[in-house]
C-alpha atoms as a PDB file:
ATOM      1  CA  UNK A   1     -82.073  79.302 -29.711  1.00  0.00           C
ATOM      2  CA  UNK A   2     -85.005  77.180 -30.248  1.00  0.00           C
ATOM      3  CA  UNK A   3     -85.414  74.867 -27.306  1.00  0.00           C
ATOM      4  CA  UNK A   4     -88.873  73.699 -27.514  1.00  0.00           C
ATOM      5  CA  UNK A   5     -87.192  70.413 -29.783  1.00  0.00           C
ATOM      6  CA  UNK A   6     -84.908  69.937 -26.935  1.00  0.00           C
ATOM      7  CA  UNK A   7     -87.454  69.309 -24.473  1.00  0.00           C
ATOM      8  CA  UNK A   8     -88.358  66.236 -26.815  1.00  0.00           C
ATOM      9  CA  UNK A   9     -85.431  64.768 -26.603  1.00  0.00           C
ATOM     10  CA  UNK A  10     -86.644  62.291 -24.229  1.00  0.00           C
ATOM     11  CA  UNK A  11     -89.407  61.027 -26.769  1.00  0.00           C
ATOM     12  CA  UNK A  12     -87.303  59.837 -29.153  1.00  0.00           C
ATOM     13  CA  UNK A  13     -87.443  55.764 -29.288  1.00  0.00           C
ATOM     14  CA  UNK A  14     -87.517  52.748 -31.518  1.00  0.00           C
ATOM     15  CA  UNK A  15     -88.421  49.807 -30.918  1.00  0.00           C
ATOM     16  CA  UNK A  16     -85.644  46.604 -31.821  1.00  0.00           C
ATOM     17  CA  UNK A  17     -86.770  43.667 -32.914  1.00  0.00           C
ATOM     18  CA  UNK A  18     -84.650  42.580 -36.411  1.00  0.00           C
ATOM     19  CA  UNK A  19     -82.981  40.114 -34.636  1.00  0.00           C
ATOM     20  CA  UNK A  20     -81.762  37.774 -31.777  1.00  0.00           C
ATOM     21  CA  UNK A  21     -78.633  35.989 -30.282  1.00  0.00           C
ATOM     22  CA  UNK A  22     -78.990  32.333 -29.327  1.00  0.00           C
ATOM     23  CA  UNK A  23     -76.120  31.478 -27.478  1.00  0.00           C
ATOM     24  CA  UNK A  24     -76.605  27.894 -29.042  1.00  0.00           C
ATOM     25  CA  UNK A  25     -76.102  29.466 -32.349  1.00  0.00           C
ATOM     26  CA  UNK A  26     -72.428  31.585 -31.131  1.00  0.00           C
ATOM     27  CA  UNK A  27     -69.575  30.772 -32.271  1.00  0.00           C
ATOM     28  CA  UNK A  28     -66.705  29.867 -29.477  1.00  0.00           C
ATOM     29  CA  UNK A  29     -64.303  33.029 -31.349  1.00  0.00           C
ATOM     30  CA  UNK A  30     -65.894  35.604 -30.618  1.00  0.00           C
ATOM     31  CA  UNK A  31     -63.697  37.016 -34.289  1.00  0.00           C
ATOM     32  CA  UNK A  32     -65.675  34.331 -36.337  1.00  0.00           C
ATOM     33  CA  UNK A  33     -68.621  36.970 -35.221  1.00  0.00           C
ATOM     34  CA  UNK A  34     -67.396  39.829 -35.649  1.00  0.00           C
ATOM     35  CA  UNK A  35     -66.677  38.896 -39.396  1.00  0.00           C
ATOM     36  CA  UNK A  36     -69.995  37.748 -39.567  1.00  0.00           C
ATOM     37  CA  UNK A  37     -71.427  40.865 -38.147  1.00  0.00           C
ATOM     38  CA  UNK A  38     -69.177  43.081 -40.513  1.00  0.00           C
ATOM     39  CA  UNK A  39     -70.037  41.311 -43.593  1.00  0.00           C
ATOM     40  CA  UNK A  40     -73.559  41.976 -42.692  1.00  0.00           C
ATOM     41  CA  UNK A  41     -73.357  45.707 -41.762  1.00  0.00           C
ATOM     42  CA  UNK A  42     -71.178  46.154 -45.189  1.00  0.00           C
ATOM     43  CA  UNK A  43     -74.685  45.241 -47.197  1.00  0.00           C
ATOM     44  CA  UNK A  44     -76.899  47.635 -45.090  1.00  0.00           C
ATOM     45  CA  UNK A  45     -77.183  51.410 -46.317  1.00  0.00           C
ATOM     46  CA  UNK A  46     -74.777  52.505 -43.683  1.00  0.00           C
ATOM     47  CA  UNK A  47     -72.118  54.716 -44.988  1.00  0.00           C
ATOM     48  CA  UNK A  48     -69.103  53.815 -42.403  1.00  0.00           C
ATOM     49  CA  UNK A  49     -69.650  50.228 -41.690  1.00  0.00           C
ATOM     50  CA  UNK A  50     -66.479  49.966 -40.678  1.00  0.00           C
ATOM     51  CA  UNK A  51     -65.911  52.711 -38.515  1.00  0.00           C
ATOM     52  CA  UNK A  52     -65.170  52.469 -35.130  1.00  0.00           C
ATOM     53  CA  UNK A  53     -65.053  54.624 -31.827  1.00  0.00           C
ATOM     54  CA  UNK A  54     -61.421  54.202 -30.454  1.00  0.00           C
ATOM     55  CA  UNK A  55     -61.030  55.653 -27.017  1.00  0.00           C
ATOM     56  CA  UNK A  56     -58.013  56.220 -24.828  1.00  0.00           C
ATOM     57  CA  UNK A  57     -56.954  58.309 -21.709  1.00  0.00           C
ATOM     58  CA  UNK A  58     -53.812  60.780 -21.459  1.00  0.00           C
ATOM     59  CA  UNK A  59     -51.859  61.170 -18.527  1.00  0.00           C
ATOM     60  CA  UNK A  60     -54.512  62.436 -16.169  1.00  0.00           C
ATOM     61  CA  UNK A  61     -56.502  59.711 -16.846  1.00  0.00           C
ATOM     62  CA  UNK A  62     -59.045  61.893 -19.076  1.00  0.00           C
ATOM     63  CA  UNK A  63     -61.011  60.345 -21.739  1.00  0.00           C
ATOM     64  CA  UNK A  64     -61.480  61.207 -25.191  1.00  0.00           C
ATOM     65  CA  UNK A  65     -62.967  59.106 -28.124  1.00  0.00           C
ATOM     66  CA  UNK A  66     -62.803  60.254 -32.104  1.00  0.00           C
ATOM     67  CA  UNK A  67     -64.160  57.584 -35.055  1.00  0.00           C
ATOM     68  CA  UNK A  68     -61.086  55.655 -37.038  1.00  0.00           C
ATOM     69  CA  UNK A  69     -61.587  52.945 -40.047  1.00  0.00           C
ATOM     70  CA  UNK A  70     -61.427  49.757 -39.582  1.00  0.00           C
ATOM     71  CA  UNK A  71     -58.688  48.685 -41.946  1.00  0.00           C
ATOM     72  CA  UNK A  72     -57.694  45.134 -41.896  1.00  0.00           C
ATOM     73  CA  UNK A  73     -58.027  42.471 -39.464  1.00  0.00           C
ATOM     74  CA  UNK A  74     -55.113  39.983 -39.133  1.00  0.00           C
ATOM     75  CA  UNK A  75     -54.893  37.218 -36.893  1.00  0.00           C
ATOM     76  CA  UNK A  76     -57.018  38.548 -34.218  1.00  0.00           C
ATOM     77  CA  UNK A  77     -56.148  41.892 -34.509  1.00  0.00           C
ATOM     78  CA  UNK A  78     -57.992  45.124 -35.615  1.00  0.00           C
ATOM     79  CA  UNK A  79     -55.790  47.355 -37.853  1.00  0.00           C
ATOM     80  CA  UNK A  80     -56.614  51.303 -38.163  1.00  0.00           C
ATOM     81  CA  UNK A  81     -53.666  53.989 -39.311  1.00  0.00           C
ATOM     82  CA  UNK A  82     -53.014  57.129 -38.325  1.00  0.00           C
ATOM     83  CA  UNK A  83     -50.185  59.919 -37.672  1.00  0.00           C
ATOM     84  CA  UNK A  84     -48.009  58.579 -34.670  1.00  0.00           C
ATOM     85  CA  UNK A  85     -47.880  62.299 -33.165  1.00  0.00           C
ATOM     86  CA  UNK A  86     -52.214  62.847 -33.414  1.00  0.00           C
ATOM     87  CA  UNK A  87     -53.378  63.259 -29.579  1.00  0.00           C
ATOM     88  CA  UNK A  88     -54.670  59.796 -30.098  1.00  0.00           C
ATOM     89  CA  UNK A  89     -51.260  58.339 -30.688  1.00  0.00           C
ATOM     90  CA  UNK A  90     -49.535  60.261 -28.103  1.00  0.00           C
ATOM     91  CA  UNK A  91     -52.070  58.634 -25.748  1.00  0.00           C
ATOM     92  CA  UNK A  92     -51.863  55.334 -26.855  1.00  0.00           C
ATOM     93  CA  UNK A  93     -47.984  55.230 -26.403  1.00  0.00           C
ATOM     94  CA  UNK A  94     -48.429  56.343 -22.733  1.00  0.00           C
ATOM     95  CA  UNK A  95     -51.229  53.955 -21.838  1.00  0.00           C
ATOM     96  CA  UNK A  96     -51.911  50.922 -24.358  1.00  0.00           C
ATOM     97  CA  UNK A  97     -55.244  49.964 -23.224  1.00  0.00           C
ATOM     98  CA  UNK A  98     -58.218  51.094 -24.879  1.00  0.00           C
ATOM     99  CA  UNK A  99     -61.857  50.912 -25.584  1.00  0.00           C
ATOM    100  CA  UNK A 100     -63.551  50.619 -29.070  1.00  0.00           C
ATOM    101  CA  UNK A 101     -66.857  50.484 -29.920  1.00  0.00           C
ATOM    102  CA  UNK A 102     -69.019  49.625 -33.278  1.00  0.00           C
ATOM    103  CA  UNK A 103     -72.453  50.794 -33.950  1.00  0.00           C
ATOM    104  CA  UNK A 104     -74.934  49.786 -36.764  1.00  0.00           C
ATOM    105  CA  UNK A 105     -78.072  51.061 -36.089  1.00  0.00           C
ATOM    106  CA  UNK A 106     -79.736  49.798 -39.246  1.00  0.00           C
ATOM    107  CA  UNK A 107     -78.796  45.982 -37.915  1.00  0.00           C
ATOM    108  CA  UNK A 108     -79.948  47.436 -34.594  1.00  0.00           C
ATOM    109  CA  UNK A 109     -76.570  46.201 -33.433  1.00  0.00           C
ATOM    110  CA  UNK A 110     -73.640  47.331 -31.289  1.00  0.00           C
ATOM    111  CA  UNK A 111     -70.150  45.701 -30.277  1.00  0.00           C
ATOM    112  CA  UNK A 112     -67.901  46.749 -27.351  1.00  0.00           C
ATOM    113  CA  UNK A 113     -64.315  45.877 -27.110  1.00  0.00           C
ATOM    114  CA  UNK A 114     -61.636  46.758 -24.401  1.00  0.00           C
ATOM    115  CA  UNK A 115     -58.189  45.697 -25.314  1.00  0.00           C
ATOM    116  CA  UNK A 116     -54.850  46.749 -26.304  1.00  0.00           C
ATOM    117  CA  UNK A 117     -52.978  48.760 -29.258  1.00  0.00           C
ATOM    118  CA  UNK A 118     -49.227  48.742 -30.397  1.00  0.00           C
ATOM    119  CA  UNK A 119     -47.800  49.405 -33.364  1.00  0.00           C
ATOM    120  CA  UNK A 120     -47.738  47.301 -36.387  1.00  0.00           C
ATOM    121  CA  UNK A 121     -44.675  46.417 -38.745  1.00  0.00           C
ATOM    122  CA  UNK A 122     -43.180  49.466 -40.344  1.00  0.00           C
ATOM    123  CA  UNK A 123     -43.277  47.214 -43.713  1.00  0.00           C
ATOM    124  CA  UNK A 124     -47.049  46.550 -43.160  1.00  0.00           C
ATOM    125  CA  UNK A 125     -47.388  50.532 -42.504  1.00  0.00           C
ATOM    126  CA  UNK A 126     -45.699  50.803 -45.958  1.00  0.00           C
ATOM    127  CA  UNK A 127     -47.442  48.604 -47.722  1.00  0.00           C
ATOM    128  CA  UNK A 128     -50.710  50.203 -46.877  1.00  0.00           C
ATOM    129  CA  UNK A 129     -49.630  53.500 -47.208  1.00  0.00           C
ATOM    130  CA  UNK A 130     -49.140  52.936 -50.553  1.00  0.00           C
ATOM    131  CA  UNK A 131     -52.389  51.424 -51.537  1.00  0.00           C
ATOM    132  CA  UNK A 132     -54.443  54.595 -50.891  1.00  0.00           C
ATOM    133  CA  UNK A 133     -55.172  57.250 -53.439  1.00  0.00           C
ATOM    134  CA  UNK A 134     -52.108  59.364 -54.218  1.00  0.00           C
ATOM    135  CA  UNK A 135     -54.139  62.768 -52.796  1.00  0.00           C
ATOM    136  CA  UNK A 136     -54.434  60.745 -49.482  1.00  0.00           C
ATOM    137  CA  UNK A 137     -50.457  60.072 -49.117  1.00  0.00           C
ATOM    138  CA  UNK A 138     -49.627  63.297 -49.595  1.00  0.00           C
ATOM    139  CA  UNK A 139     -52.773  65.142 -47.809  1.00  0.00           C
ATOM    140  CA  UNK A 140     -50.878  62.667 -44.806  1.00  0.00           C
ATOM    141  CA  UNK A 141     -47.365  64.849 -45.352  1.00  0.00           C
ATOM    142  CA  UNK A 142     -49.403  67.929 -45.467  1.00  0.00           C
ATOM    143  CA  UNK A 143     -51.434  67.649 -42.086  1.00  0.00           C
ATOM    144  CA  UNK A 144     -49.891  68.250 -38.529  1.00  0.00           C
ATOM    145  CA  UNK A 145     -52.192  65.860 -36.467  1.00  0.00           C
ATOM    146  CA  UNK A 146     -53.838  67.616 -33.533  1.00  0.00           C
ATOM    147  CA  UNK A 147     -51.501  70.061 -33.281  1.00  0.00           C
ATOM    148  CA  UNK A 148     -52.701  73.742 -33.545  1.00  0.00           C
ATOM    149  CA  UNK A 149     -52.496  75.414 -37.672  1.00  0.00           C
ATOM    150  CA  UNK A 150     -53.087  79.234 -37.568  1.00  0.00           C
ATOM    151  CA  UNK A 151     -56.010  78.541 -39.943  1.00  0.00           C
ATOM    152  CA  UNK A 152     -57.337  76.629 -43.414  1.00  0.00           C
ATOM    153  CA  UNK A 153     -55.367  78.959 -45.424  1.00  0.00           C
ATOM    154  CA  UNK A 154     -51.942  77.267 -43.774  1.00  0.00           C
ATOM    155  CA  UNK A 155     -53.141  73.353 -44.070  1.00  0.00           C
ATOM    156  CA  UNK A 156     -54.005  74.450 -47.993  1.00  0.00           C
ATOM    157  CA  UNK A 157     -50.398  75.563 -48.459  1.00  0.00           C
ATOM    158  CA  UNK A 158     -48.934  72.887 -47.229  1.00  0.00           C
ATOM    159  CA  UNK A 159     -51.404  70.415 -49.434  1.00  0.00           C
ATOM    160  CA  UNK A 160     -49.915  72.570 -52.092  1.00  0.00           C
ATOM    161  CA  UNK A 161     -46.527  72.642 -50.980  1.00  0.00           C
ATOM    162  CA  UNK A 162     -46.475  68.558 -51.079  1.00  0.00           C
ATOM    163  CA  UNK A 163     -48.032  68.469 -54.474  1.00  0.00           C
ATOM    164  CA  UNK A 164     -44.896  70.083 -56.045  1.00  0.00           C
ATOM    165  CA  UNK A 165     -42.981  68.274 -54.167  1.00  0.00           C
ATOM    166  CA  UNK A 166     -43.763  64.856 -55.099  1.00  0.00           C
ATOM    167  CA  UNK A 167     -44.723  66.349 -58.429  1.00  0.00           C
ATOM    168  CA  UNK A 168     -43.636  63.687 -61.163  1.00  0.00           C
ATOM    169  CA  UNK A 169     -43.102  61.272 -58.214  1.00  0.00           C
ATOM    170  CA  UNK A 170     -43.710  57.836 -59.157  1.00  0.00           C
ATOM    171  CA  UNK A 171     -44.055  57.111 -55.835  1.00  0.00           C
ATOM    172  CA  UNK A 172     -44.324  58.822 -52.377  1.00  0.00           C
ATOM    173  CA  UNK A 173     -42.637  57.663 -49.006  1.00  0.00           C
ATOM    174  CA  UNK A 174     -44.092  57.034 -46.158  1.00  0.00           C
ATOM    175  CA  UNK A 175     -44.049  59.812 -43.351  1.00  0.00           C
ATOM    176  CA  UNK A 176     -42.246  57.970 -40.229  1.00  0.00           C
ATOM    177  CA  UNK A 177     -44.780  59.700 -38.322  1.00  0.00           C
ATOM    178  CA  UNK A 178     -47.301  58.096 -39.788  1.00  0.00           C
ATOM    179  CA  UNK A 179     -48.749  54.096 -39.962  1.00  0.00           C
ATOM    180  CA  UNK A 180     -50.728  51.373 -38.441  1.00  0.00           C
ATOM    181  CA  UNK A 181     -51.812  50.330 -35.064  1.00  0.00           C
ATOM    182  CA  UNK A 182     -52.991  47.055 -34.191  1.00  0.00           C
ATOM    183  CA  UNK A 183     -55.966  46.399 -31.258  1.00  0.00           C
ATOM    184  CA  UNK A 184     -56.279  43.313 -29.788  1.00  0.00           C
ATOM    185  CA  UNK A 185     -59.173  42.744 -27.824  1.00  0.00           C
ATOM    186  CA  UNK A 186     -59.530  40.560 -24.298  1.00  0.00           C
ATOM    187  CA  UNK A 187     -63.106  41.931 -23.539  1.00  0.00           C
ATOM    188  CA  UNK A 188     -65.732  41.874 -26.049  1.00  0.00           C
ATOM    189  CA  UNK A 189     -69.588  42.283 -26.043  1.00  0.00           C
ATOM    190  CA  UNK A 190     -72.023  41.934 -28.669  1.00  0.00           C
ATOM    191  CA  UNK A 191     -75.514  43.887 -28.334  1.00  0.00           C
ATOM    192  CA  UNK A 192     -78.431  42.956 -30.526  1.00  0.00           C
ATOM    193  CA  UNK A 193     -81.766  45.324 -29.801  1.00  0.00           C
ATOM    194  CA  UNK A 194     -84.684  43.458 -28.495  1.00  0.00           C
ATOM    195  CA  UNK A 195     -88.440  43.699 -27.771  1.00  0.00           C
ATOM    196  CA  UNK A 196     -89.249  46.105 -24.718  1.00  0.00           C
ATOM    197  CA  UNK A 197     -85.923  46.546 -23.927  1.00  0.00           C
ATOM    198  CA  UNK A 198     -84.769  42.732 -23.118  1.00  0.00           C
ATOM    199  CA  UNK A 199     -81.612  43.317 -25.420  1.00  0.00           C
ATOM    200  CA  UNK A 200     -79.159  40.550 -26.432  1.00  0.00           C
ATOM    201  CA  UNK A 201     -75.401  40.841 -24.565  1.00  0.00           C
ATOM    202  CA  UNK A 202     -73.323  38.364 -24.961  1.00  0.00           C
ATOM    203  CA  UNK A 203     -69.884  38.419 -23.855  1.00  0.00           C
ATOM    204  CA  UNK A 204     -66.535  36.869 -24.424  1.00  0.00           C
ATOM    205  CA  UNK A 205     -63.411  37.473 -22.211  1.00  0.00           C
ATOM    206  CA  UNK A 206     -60.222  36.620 -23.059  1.00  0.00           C
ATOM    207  CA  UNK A 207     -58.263  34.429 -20.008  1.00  0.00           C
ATOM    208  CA  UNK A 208     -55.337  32.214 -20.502  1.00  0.00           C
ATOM    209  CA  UNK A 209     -55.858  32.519 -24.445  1.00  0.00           C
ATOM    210  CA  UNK A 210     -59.325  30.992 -24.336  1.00  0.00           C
ATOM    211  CA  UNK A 211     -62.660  33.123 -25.155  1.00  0.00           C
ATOM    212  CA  UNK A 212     -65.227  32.118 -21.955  1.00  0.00           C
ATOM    213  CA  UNK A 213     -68.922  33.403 -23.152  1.00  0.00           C
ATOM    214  CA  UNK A 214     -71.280  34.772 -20.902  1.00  0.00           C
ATOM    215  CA  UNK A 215     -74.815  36.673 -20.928  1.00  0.00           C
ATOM    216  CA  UNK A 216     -75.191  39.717 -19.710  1.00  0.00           C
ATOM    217  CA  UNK A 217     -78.437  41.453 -18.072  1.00  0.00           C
ATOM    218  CA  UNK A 218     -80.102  44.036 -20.463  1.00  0.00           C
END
């Protein structure tokens, strides 16, 4: 192993300075940024503007944090989907707050959000589930979440297995292990890079169903 690069690691640094926040320029809803923000990162080069870290704890009180899309955002809330028996789910059902956490590095921007999750409408679920491609409904019967598969060979036979199955299908039901959770956020702060380190943090906290907006030390 080569670990000369490794001992570099600690050169590596950009400097920031695309933009800044002006808290007389913020909006009081914090969400009126956010959309703001995501419309912006969606006309960068970034590949995944809208994905998102979600982390959660299990019962020990571990951590662990995976990337989900960003599907929909509906009155406040921030919709993502995924199978209700994944690790993630499991942990979400046994403790329903959360962190999440946005990065787009080409706006030089991050956003931090604590809040919680439950689980949306099973007619919302549907109604998503059947707007993505067919492959993707039934690649969603065909894969057992987080849960140990002797190998590739066995997640390719099912794939196959649920292709004759719902061959000449019309249409394909939802798996009741599967569908949307919504996160609603009480904590969230807004990082914009800035010259020698004096970034922007602004944030919002959610008391009593009003946003209060505060700066933050870089």
């Amino acid at each position: 192993m080569n670990t000369k690069n490794h001992k570099d690691l600690g050169r590596i640094r950009r400097e920031y300075s695309l933009d800044r926040m002006e808290e007389s320029q913020l909006p009081e809803d914090p969400m009126i940024l956010l959309h703001q923000w995501l419309d912006q990162a969606r006309k960068t080069e970034n590949p995944e503007p809208t994905a998102m870290t979600l982390s959660t704890v299990d019962h020990d009180g571990n951590p662990s944090s995976r990337i989900v899309l960003l599907k929909k955002i509906v009155a406040g809330e921030l919709w993502f989907f995924t199978n209700y028996e994944s690790r993630k789910a499991r942990e979400i059902e046994n403790n329903s707050r959360v962190a999440v956490h946005f990065h787009w590095p080409d706006l030089e921007r991050q956003l931090r959000m604590e809040g919680t999750v439950s689980r949306i409408a099973e007619t919302a679920s549907d109604q998503y589930f059947h707007s993505r491609p067919r492959e993707s409904q039934i690649a969603a019967w065909a894969s057992p979440q987080s849960q140990e598969v002797p190998g590739r060979e066995f997640l390719e036979k099912e794939l196959f297995r649920y292709q004759e199955k719902f061959k000449g299908s019309r249409k394909i039901p939802r798996p009741l292990n599967w569908g949307g959770f919504a996160f609603s956020p009480w904590r969230m702060e807004f990082w914009q890079g800035g010259q020698f380190r004096l970034h922007d943090r602004i944030e919002y906290f959610l008391k009593d169903k009003t946003w209060t907006r505060v700066r933050l030390g870089p």
